[in-house]
C-alpha atoms as a PDB file:
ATOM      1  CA  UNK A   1       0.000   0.000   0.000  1.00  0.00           C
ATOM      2  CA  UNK A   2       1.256   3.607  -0.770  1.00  0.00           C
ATOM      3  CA  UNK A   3       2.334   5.935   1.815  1.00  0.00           C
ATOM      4  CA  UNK A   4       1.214   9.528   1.156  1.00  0.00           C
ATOM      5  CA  UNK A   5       3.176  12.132   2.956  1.00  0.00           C
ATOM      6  CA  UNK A   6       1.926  15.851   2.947  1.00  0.00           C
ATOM      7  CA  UNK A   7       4.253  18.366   3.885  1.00  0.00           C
ATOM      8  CA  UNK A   8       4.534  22.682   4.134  1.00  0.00           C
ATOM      9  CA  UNK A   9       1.485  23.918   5.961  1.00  0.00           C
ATOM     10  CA  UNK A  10       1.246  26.678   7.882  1.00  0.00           C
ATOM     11  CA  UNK A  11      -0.044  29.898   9.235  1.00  0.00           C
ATOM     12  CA  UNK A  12       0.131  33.010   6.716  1.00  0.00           C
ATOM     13  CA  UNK A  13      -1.548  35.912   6.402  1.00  0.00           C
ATOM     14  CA  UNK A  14      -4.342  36.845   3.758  1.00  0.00           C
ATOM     15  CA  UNK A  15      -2.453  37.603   0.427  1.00  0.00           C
ATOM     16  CA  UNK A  16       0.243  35.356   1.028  1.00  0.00           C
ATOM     17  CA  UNK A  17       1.424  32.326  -0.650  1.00  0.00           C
ATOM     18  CA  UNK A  18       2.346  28.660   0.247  1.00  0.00           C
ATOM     19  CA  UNK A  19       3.261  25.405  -1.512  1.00  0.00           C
ATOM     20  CA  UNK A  20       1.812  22.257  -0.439  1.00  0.00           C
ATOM     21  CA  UNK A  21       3.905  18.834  -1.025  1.00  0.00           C
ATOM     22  CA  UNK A  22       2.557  15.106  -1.315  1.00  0.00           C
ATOM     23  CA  UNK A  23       5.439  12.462  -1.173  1.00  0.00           C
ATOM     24  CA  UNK A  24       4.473   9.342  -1.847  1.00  0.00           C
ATOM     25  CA  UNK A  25       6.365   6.201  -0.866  1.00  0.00           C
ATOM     26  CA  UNK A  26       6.772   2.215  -2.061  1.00  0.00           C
ATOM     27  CA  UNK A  27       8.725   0.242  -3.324  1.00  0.00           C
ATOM     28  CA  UNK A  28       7.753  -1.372  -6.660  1.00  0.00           C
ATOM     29  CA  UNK A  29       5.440   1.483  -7.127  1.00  0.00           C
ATOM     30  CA  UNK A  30       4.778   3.272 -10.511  1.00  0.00           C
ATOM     31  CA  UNK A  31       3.497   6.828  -9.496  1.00  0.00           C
ATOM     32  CA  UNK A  32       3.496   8.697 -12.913  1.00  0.00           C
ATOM     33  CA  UNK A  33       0.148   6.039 -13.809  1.00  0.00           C
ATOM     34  CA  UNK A  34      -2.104   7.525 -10.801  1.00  0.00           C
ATOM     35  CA  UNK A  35      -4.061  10.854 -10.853  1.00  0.00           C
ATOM     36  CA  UNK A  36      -3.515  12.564  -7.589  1.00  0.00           C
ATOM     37  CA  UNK A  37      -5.952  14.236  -5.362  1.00  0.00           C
ATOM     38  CA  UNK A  38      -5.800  17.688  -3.732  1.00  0.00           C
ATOM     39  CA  UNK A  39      -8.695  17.890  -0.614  1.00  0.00           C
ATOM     40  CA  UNK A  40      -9.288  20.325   2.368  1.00  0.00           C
ATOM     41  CA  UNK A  41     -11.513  20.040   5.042  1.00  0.00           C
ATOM     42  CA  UNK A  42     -12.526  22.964   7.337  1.00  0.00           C
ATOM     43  CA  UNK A  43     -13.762  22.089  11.084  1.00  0.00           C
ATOM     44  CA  UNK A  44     -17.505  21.581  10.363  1.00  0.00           C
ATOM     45  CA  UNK A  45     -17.716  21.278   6.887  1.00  0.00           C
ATOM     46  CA  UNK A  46     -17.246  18.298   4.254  1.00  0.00           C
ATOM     47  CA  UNK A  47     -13.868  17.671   2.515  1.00  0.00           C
ATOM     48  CA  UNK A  48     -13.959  19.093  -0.998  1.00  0.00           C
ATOM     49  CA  UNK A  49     -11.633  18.281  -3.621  1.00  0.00           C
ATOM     50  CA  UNK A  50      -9.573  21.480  -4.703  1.00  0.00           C
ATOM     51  CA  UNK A  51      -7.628  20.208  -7.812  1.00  0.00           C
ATOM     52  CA  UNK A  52      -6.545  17.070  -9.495  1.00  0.00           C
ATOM     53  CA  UNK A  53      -3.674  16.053 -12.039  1.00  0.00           C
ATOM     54  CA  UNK A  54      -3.550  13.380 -14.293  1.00  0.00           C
ATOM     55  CA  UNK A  55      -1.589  10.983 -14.938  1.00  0.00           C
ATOM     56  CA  UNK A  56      -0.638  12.865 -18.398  1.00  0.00           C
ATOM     57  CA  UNK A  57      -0.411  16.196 -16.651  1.00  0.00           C
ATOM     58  CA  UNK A  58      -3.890  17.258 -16.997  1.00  0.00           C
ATOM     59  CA  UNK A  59      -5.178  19.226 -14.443  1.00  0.00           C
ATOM     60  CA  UNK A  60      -8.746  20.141 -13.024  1.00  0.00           C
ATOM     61  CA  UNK A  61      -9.850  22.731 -10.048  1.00  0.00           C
ATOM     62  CA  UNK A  62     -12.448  24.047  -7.896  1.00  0.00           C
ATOM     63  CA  UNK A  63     -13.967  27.340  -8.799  1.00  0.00           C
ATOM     64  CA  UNK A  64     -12.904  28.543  -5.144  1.00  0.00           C
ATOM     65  CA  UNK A  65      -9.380  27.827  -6.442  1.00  0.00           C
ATOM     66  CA  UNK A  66      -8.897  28.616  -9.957  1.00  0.00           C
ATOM     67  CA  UNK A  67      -6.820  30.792 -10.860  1.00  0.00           C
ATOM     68  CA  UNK A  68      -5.235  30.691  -7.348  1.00  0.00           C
ATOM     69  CA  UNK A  69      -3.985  27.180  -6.537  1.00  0.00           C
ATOM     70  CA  UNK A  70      -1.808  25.057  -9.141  1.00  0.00           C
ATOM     71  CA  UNK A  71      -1.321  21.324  -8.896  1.00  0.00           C
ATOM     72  CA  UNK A  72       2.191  20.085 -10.170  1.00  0.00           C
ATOM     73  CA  UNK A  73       3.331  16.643  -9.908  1.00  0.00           C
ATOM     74  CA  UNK A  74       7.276  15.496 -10.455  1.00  0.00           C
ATOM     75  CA  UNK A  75       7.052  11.755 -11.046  1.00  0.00           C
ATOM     76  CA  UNK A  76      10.859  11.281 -10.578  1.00  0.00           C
ATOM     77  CA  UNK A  77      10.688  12.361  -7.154  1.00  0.00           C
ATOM     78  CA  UNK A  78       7.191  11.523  -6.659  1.00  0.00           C
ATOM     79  CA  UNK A  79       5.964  14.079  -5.221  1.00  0.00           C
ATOM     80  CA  UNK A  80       2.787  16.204  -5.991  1.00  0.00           C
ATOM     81  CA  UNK A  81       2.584  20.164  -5.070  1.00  0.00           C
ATOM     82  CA  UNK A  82      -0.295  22.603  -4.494  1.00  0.00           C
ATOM     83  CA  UNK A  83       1.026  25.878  -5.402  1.00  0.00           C
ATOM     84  CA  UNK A  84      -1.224  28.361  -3.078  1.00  0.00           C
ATOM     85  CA  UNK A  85      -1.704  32.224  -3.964  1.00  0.00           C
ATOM     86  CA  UNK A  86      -3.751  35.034  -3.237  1.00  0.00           C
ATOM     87  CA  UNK A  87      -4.832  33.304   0.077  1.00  0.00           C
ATOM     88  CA  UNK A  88      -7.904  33.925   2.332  1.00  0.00           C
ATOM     89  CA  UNK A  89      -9.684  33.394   5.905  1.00  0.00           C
ATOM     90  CA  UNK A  90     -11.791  30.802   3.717  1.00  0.00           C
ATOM     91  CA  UNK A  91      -8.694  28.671   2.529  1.00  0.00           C
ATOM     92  CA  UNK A  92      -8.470  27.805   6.126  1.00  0.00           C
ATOM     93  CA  UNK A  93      -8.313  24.200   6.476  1.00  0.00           C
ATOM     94  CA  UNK A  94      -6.615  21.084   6.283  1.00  0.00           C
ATOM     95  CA  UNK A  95      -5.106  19.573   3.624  1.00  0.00           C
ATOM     96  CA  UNK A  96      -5.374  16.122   2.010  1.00  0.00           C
ATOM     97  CA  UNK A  97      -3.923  14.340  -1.061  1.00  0.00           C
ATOM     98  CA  UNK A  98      -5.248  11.352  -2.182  1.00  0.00           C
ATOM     99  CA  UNK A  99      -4.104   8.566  -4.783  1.00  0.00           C
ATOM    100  CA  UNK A 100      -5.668   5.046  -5.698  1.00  0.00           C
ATOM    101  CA  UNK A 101      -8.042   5.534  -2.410  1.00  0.00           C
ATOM    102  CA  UNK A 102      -5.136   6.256  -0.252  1.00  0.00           C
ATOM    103  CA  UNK A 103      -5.169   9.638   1.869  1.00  0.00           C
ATOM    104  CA  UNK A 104      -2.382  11.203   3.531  1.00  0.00           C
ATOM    105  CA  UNK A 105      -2.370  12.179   7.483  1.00  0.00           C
ATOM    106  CA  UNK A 106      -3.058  16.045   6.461  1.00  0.00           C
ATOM    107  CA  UNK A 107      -1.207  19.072   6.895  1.00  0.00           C
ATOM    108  CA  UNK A 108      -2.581  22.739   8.342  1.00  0.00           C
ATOM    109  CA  UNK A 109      -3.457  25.833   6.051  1.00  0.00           C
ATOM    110  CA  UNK A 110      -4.722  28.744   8.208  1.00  0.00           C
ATOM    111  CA  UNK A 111      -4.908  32.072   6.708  1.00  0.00           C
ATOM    112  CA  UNK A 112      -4.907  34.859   9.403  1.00  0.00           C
ATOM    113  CA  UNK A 113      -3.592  38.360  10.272  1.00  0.00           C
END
């Protein structure tokens, strides 16, 4: 089973920018075949996905996102990013990636002054 890894949350402060990392690990384990998730769940709410990537690079986003977040994979080191702009009170939450049904443990956005 794959290990998924998220890394670079934070606090920042409305406007700023961070960049979300998903590290997956196993051995014996093609990555570059899997689309990868991007999730975030705020205390109260549902998890919603925020953006996807394709195996082939494509990518796909939440209209609370786009034109804010990208989603960038690097299958060598297998890793998948979440490039976060522009940031608000309401991108408060924590994030998730998810690949082949796997999720990782999460890591904190909160967006504050």
């Amino acid at each position: 089973q794959v290990l998924l890894v998220e890394s670079g949350g934070g606090l920042v402060p409305p406007g700023g920018s961070l960049t979300l990392s998903c590290a997956a690990s196993r051995t014996r384990f093609t990555f570059d075949i899997y689309d990868v998730h991007w999730y975030r769940q705020a205390p109260g709410t549902q998890r919603e996905m925020v953006a996807t990537i394709t195996s082939g690079g494509g990518t796909e986003y939440s209209d609370s996102v786009k034109g804010r977040f990208t989603i960038s994979r690097d299958n060598a080191k297998r890793t998948v990013y979440l490039r976060m702009t522009k940031l608000t009170p309401e991108d408060t939450a924590k994030y998730y990636c998810k690949m082949i049904g796997t999720w990782g443990q999460g890591t904190q956005v909160t967006v504050s002054s």
